[in-house]
Every structure is written in C-alpha cells, then in structure tokens.
N, C-alpha and C. Protein backbone atom coordinates (compact mmCIF):
# COMPACT_ATOMS: atom_id res chain seq x y z
N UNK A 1 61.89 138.86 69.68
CA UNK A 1 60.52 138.97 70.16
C UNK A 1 60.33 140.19 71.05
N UNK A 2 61.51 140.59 71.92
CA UNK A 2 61.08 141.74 72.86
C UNK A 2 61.60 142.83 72.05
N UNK A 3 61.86 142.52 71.11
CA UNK A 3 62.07 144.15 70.20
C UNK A 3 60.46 144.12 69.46
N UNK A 4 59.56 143.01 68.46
CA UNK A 4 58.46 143.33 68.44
C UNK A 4 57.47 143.96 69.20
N UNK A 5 57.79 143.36 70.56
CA UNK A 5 56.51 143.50 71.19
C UNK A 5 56.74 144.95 72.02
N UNK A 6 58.11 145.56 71.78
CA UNK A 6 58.02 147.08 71.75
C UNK A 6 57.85 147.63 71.39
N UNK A 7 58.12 147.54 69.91
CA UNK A 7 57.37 148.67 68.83
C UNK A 7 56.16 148.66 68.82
N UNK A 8 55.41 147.15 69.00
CA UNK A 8 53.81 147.30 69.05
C UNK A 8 53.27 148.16 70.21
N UNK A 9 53.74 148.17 71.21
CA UNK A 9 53.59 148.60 72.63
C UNK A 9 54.13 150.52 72.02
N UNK A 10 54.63 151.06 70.93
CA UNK A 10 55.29 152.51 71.20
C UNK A 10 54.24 152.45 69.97
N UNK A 11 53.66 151.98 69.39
CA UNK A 11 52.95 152.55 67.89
C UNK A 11 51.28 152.50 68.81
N UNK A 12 51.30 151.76 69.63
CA UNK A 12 50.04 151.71 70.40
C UNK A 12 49.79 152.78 70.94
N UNK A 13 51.13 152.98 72.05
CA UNK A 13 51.08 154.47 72.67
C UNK A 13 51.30 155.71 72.05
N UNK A 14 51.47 155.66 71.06
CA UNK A 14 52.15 156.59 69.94
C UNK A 14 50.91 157.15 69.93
N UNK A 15 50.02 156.20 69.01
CA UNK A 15 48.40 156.39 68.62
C UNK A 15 47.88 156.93 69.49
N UNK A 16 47.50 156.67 70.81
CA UNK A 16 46.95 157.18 71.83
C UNK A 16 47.50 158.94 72.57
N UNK A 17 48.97 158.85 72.29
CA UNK A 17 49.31 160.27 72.41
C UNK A 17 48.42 161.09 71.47
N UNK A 18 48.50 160.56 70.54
CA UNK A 18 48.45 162.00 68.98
C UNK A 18 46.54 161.78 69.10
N UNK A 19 45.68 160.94 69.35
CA UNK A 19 44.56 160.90 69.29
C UNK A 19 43.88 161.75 70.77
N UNK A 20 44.38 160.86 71.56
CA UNK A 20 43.80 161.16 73.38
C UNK A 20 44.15 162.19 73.50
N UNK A 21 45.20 162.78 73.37
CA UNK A 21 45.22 164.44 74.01
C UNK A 21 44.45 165.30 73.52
N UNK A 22 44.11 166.02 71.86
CA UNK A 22 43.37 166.15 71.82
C UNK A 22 42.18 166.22 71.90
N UNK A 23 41.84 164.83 71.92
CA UNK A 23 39.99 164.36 73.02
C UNK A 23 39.80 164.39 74.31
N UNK A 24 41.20 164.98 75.13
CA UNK A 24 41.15 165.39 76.39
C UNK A 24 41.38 166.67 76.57
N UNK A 25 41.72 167.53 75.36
CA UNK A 25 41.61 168.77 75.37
C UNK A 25 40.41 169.42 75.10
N UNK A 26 39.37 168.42 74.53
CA UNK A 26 37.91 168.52 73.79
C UNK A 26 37.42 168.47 75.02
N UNK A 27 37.72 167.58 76.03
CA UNK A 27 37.08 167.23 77.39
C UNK A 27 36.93 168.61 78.16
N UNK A 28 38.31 168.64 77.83
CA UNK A 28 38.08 170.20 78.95
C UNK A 28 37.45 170.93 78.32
N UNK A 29 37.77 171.44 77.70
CA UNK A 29 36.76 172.85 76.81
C UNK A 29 35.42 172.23 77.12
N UNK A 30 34.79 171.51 76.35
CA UNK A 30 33.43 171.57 76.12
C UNK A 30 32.74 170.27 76.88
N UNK A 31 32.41 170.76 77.93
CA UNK A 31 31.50 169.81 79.33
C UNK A 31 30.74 168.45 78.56
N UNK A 32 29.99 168.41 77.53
CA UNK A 32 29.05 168.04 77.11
C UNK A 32 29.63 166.80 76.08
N UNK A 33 30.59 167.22 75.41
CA UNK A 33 31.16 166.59 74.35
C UNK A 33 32.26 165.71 75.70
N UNK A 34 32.90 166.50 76.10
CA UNK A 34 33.88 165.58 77.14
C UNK A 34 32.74 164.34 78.06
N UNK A 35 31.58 164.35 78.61
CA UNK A 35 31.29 163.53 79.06
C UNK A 35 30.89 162.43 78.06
N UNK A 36 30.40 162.29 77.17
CA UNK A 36 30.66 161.44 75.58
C UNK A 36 31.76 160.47 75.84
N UNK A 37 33.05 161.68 75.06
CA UNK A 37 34.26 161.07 75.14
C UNK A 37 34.58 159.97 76.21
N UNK A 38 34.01 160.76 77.64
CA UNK A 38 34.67 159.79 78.50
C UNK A 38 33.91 158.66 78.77
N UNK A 39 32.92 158.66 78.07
CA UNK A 39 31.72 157.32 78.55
C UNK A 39 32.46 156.31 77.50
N UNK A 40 32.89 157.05 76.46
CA UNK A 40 32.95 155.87 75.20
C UNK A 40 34.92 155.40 75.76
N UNK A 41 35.28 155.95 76.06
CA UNK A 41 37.15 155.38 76.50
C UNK A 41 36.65 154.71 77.62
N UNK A 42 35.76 155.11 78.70
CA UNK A 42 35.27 154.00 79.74
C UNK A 42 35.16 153.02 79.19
N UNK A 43 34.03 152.93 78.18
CA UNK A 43 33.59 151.35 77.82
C UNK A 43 34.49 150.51 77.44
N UNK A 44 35.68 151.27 76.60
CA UNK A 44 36.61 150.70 75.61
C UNK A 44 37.68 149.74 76.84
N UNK A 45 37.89 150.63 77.92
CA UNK A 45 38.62 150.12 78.84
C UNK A 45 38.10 149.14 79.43
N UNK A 46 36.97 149.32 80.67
CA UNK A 46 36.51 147.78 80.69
C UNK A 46 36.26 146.56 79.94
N UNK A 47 36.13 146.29 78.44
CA UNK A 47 36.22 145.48 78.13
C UNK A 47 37.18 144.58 78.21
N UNK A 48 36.77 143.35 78.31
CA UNK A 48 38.09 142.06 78.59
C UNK A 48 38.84 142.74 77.49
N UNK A 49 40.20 142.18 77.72
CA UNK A 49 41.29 142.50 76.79
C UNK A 49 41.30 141.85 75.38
N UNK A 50 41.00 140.14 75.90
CA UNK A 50 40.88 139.15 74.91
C UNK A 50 39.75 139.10 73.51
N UNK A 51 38.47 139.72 74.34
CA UNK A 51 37.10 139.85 73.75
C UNK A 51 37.55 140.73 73.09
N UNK A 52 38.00 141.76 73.36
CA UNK A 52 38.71 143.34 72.45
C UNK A 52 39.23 143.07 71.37
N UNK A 53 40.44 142.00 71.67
CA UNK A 53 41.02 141.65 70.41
C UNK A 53 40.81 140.49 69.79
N UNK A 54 39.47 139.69 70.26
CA UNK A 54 39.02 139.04 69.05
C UNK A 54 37.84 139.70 68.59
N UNK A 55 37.61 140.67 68.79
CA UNK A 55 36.97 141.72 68.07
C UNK A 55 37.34 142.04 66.98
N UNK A 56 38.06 142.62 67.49
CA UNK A 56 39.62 143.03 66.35
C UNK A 56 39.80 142.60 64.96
N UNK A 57 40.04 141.33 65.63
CA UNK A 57 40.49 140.24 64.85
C UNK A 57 39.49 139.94 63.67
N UNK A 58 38.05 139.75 64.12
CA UNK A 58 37.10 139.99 62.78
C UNK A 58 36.87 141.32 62.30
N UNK A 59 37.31 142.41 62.72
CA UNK A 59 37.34 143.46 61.60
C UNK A 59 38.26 143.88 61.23
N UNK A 60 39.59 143.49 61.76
CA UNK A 60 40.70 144.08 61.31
C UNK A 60 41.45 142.87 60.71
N UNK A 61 41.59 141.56 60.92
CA UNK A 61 42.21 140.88 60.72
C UNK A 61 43.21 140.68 61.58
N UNK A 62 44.09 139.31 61.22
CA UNK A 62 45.26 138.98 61.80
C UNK A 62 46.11 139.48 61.85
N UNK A 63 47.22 139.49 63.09
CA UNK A 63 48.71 140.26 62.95
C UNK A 63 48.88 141.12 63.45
N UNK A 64 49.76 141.80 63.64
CA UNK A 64 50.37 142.77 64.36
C UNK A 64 49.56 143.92 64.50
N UNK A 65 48.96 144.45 63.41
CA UNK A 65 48.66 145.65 63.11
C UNK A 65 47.16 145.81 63.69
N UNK A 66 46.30 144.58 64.10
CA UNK A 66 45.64 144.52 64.73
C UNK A 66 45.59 144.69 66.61
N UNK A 67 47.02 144.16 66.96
CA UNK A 67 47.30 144.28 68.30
C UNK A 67 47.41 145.65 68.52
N UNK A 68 48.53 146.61 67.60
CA UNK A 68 48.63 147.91 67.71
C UNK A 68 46.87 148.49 67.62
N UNK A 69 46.32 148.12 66.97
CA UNK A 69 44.98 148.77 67.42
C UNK A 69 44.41 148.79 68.66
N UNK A 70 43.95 146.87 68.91
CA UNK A 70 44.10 146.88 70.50
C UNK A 70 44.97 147.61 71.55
N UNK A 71 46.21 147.50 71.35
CA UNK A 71 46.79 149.04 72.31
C UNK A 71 46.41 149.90 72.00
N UNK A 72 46.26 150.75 71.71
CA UNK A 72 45.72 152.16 71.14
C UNK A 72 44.60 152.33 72.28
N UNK A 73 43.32 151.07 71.48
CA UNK A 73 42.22 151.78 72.28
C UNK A 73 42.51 151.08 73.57
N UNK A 74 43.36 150.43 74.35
CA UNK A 74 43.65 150.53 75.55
C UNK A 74 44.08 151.41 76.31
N UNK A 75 44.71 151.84 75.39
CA UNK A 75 45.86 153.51 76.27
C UNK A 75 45.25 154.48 76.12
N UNK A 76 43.75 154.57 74.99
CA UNK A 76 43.21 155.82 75.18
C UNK A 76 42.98 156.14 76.55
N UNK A 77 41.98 155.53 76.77
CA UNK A 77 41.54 156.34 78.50
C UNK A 77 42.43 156.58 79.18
N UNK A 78 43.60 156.22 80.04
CA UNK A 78 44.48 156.87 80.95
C UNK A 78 44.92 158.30 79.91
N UNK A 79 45.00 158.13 78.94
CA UNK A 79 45.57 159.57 78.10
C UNK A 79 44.82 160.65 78.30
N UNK A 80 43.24 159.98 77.71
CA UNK A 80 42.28 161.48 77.48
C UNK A 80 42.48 161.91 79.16
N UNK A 81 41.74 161.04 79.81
CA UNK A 81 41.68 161.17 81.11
C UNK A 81 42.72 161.93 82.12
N UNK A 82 43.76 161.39 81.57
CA UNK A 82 44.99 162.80 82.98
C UNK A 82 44.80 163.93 81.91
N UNK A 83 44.62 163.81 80.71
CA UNK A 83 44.92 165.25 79.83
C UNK A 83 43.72 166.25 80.59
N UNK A 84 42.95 165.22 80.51
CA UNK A 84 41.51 166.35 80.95
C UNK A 84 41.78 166.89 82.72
N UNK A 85 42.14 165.85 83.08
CA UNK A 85 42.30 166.34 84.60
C UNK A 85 43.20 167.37 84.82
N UNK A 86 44.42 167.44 84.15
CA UNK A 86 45.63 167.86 84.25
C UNK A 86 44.65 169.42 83.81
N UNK A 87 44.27 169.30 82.63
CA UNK A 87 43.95 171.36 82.12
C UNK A 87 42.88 171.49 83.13
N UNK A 88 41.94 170.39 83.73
CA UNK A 88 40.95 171.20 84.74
C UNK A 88 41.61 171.58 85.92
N UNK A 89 42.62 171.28 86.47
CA UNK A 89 43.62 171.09 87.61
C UNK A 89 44.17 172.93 87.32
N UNK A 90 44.65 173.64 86.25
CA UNK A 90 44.88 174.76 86.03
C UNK A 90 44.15 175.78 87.04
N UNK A 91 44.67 176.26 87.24
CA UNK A 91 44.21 177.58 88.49
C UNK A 91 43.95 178.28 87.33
N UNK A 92 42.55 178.62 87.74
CA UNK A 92 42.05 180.28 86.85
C UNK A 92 42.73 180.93 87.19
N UNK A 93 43.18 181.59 88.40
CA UNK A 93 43.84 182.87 87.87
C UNK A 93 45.44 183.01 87.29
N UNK A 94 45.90 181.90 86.91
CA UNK A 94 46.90 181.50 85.84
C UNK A 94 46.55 181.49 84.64
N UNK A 95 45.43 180.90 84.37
CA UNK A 95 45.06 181.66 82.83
C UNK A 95 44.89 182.78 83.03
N UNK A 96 43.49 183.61 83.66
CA UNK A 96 43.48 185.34 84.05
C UNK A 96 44.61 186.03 83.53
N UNK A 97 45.56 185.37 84.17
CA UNK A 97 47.32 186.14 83.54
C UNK A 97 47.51 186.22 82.47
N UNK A 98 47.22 184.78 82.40
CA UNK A 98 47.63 184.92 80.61
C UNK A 98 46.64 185.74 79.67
N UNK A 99 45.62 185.75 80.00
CA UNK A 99 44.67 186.37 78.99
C UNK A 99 44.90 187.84 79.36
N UNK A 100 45.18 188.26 80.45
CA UNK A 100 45.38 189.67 80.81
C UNK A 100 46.79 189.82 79.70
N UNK A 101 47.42 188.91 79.85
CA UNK A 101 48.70 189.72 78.89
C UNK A 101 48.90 189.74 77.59
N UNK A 102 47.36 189.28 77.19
CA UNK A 102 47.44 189.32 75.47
C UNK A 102 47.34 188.19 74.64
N UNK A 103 47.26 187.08 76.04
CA UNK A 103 47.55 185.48 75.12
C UNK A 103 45.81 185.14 74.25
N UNK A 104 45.85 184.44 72.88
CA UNK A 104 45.24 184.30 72.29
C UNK A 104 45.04 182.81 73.37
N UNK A 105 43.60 182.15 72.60
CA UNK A 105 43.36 180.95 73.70
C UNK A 105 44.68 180.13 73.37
N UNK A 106 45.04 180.01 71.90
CA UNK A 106 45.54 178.44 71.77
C UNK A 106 47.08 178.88 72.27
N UNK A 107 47.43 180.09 71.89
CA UNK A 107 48.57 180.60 73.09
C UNK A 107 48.44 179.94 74.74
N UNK A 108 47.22 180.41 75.25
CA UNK A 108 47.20 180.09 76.85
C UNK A 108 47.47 178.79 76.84
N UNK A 109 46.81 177.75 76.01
CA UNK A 109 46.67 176.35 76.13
C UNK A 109 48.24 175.76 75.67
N UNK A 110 49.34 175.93 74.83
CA UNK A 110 49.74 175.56 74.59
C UNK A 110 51.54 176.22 75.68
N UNK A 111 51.21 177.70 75.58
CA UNK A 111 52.49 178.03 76.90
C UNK A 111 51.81 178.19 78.26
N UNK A 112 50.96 177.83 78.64
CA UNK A 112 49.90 177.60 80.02
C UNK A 112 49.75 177.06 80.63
N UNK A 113 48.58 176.28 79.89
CA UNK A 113 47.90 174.86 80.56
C UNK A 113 48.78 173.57 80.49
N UNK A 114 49.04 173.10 78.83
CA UNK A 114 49.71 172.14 78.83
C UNK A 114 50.83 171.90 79.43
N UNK A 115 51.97 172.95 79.91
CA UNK A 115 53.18 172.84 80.54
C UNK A 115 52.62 172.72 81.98
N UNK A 116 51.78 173.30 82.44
CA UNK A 116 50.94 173.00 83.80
C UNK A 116 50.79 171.49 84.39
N UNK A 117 49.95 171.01 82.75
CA UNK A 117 49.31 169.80 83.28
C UNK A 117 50.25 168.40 82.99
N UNK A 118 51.12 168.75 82.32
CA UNK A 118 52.11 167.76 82.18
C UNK A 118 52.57 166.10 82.89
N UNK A 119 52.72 166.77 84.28
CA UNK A 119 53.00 165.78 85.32
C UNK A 119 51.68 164.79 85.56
N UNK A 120 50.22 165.62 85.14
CA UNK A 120 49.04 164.25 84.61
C UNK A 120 49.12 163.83 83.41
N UNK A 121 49.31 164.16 82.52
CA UNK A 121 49.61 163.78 81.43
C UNK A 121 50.73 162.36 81.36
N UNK A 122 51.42 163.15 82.22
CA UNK A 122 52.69 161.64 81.69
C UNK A 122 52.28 160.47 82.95
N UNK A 123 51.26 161.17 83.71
CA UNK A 123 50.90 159.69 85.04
C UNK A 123 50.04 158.80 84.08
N UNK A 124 49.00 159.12 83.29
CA UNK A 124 48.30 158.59 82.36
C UNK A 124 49.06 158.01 81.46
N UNK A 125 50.14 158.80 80.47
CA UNK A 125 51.06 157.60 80.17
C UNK A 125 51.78 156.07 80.21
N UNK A 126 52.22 156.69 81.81
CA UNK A 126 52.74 155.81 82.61
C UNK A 126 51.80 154.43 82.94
N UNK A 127 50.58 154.49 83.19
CA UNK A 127 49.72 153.56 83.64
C UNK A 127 49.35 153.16 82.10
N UNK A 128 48.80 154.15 81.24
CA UNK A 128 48.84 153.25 79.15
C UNK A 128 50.13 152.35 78.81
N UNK A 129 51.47 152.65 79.43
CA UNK A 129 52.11 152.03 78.73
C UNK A 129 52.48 150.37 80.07
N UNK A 130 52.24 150.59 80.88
CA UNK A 130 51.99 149.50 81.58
C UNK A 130 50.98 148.31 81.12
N UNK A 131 49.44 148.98 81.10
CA UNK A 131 48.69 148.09 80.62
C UNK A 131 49.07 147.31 79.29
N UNK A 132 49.74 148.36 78.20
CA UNK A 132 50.05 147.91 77.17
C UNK A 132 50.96 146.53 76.79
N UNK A 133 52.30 147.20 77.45
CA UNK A 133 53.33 145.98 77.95
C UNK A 133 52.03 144.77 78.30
N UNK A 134 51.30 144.50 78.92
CA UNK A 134 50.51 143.26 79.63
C UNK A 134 49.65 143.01 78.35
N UNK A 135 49.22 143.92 77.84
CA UNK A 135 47.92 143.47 77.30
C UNK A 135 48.84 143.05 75.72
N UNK A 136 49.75 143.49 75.34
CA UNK A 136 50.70 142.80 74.34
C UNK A 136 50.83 141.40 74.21
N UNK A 137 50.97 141.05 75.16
CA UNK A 137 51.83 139.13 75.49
C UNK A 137 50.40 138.58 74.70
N UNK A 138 49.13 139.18 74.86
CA UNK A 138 47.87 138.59 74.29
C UNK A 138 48.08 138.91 72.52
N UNK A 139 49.05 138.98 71.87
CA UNK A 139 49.30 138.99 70.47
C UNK A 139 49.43 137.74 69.84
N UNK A 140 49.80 137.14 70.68
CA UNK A 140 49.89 135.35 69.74
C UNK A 140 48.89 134.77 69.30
N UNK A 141 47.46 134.99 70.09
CA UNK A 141 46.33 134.39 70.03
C UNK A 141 45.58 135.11 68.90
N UNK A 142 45.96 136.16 68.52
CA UNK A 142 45.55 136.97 66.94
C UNK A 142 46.75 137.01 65.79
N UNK A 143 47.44 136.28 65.60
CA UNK A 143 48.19 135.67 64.82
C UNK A 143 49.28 137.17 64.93
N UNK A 144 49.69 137.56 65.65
CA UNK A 144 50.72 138.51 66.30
C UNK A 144 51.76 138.05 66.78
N UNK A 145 52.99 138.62 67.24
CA UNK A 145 54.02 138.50 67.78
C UNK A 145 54.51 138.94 69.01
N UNK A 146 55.90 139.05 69.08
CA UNK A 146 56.20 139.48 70.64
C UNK A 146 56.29 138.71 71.71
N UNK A 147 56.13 139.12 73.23
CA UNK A 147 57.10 138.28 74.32
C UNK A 147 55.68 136.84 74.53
N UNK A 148 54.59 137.46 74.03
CA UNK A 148 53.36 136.30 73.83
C UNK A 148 53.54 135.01 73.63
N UNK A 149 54.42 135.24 72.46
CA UNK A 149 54.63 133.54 71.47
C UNK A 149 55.13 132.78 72.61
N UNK A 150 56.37 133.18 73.10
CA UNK A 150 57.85 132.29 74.06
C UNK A 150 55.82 131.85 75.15
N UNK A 151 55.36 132.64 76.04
CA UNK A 151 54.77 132.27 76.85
C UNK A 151 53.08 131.27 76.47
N UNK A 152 52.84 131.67 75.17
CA UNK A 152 51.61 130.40 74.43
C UNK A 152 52.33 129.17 73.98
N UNK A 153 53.45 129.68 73.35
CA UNK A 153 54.41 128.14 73.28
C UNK A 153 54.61 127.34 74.70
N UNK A 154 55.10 127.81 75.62
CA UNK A 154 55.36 126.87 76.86
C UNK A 154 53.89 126.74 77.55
N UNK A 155 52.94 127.22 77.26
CA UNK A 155 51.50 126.66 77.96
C UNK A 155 51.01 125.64 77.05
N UNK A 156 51.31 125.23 75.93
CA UNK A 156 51.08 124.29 74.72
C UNK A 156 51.97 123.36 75.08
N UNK A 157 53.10 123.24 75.49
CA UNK A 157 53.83 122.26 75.81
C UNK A 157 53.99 122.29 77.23
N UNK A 158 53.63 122.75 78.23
CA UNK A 158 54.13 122.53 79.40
C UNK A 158 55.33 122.37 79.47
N UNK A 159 55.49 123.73 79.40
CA UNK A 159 57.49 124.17 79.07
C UNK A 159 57.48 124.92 80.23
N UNK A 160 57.97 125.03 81.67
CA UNK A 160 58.20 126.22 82.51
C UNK A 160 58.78 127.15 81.92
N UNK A 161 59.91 126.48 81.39
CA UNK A 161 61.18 127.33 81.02
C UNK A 161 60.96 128.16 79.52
N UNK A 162 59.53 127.89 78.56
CA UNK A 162 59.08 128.85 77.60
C UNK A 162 58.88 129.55 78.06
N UNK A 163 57.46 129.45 79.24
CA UNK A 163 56.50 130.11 80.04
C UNK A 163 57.63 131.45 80.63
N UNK A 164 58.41 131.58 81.23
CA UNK A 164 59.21 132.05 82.19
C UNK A 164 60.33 133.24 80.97
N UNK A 165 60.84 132.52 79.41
CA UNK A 165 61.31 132.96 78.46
C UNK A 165 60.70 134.68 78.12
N UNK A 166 59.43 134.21 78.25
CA UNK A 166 58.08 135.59 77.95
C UNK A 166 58.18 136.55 78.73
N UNK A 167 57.63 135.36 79.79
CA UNK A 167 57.24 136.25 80.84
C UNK A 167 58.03 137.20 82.11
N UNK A 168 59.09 136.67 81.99
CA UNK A 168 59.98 137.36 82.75
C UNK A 168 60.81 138.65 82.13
N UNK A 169 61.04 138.59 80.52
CA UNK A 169 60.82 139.97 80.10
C UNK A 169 59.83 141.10 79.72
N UNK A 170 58.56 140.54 79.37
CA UNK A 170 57.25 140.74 80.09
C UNK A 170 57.63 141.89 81.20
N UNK A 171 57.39 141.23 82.01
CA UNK A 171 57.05 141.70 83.42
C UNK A 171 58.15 142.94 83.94
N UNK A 172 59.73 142.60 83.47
CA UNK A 172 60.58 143.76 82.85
C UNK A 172 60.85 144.40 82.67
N UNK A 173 60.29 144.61 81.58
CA UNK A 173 59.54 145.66 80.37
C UNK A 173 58.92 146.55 81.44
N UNK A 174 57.89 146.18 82.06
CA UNK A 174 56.38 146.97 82.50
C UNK A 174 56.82 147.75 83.41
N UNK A 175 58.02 147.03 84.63
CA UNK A 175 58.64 147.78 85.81
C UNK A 175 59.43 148.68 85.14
N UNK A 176 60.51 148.36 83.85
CA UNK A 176 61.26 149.51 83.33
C UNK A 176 60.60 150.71 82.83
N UNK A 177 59.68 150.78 82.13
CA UNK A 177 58.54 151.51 81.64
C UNK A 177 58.27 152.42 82.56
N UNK A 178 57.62 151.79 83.79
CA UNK A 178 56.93 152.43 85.20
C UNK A 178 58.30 153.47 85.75
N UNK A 179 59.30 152.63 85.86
CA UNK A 179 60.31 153.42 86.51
C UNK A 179 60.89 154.41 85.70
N UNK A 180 60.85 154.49 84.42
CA UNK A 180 61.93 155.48 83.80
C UNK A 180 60.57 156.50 83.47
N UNK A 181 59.27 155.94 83.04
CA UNK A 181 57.99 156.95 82.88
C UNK A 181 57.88 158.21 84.22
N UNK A 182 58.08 157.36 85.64
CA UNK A 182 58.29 158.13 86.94
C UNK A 182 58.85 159.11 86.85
N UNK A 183 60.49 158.48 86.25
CA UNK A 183 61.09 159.21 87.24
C UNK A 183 60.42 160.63 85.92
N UNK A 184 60.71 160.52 84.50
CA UNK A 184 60.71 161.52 83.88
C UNK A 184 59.32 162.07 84.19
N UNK A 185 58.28 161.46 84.82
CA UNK A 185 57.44 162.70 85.64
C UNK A 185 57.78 163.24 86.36
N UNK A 186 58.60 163.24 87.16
CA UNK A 186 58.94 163.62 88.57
C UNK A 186 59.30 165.51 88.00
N UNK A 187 60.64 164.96 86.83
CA UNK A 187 61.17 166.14 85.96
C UNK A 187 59.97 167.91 85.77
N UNK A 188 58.28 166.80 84.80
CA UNK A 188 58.12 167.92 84.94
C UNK A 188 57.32 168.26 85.84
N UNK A 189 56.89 167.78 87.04
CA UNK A 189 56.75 168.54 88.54
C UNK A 189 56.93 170.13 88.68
N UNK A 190 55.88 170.64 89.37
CA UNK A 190 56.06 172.24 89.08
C UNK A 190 56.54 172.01 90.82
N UNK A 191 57.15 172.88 91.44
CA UNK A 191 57.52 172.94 92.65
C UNK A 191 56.88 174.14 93.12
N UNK A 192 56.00 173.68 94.05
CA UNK A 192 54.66 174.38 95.09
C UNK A 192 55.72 175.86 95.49
C-alpha cells in the first residue's frame, strides 16, 4: 500500500512539474494571462479535497488514475506559484547581463532565471508534495488505493490498530518528503 500511494503521490507531482512550470513561466512573462492562471490554481486549491475528488470521480471515474488527477490539480498552485515568484524575484540587472552578452530570451530563461529561481521552485514542491502525501490517504473513498485503505478499514471497524497501520506511514511519508525536499533546497541556495 505505501508503495501505491507513492507512485500516485510522484505521477501527481510529476504532472504538476511538467504542466505548472510552464504556466508559471506564462505568469511571469505575460501580467494578464498570469493573473488568469493564478485565479484558476487559486480556485482549484481551495476547494475541499473530498468535493474535488468526488468530482473527479463523476468525470473521470473510479481508481487510481483519478486520484493522480486529484494530485495534480492539487500541486498545481504551489508549482505555478514559486515558479512565478522565483523568475519575478530575478534582479534585472542579471538579465541586463545576459542580454548584454548575446543571450537569446529562451537562453536567459533557461541559463539565468531558472537556475536563479530554483530554491522557489523546489519550496513549492516541497509544500505540493506534502499536501499530496495527505490528500492521497483520501483514495479509498474513490475506489483507489494506498496508505487510505489500512486507515477507512479501521474507521469501519473501529480498529485503532488499522487506523494507526495508515496513518502512521502517512504522516512519515510527508515529514520524509519535507525533510529530504529541504534539505535538497538548501543545495540550490545561491549564497548572498
């Protein structure tokens, strides 16, 4: 079960890498289109988790592949969001440089900005793959898998010891995540 409910939790965040950065690179560039973006990953985020994925659940159906959706659009917003902060965070006259020395844009953006903004980038990570880990265990109730089942099984039976099966690798998971996501931010830290 805690090997499912990881892969659902890395295909969730997976999705949200390869989608959100780009729509946080859209953010930065273009003022107009980025406030869009960020109204619509707002909404997606406040919604209850549960309501989300019985959403889901009538358009996507049952199972796994539905939860990985639900992660996805959970982890978008912390993604787009540090991506965008992270390239607005760029000192102009660090691009200036770069454009003074010949760099084409997607040059500046890609040996520039993005190595710049990194350390937001992976804080947004860090907080997507947290929520994710949590918002996972809610897979049982959409005919899904993972550390969910052990903890809906022992609330169906008044099992501590199901309840505790889940949830204590659950909870785990989320601190290991947080701590090894850290420290490898820490890594790319630019030093002032």
């Amino acid at each position: 079960m805690t090997w499912v409910h990881i892969v659902m939790v890395l295909c969730g965040l997976g999705l949200a890498l390869v989608i959100g950065i780009p729509l946080g690179i859209i953010s930065a560039r273009y003022q107009r289109t980025g406030r869009v973006i960020m109204f619509i990953t707002n909404i997606i985020q406040v919604l209850p988790s549960l309501a989300l994925l019985a959403l889901l659940m009538v358009l996507v159906g049952l199972g796994n592949a539905t939860v990985v959706v639900g992660l996805f659009l959970y982890s978008l917003n912390p993604v787009v969001r540090n991506t965008y902060v992270g390239l607005s965070e760029v000192n102009a006259g660090i691009k200036d440089a770069g454009k003074g020395m010949g760099m084409s844009p997607l040059q500046l953006l890609w040996k520039v900005e993005m190595p710049l903004s990194l350390p937001f980038l992976m804080a947004g990570l860090r907080v997507a793959a947290v929520i994710a880990i949590g918002v996972a265990t809610l897979a049982p109730l959409i005919g899904g898998d993972g550390l969910g089942r052990e903890i809906y099984a022992g609330l169906n039976q008044r099992h501590n010891i199901k309840i505790l099966a889940g949830a204590i690798p659950a909870a785990l998971l989320a601190i290991l995540a947080d701590i090894i996501l850290g420290r490898l931010s820490n890594r790319f830290k630019i030093a002032k």
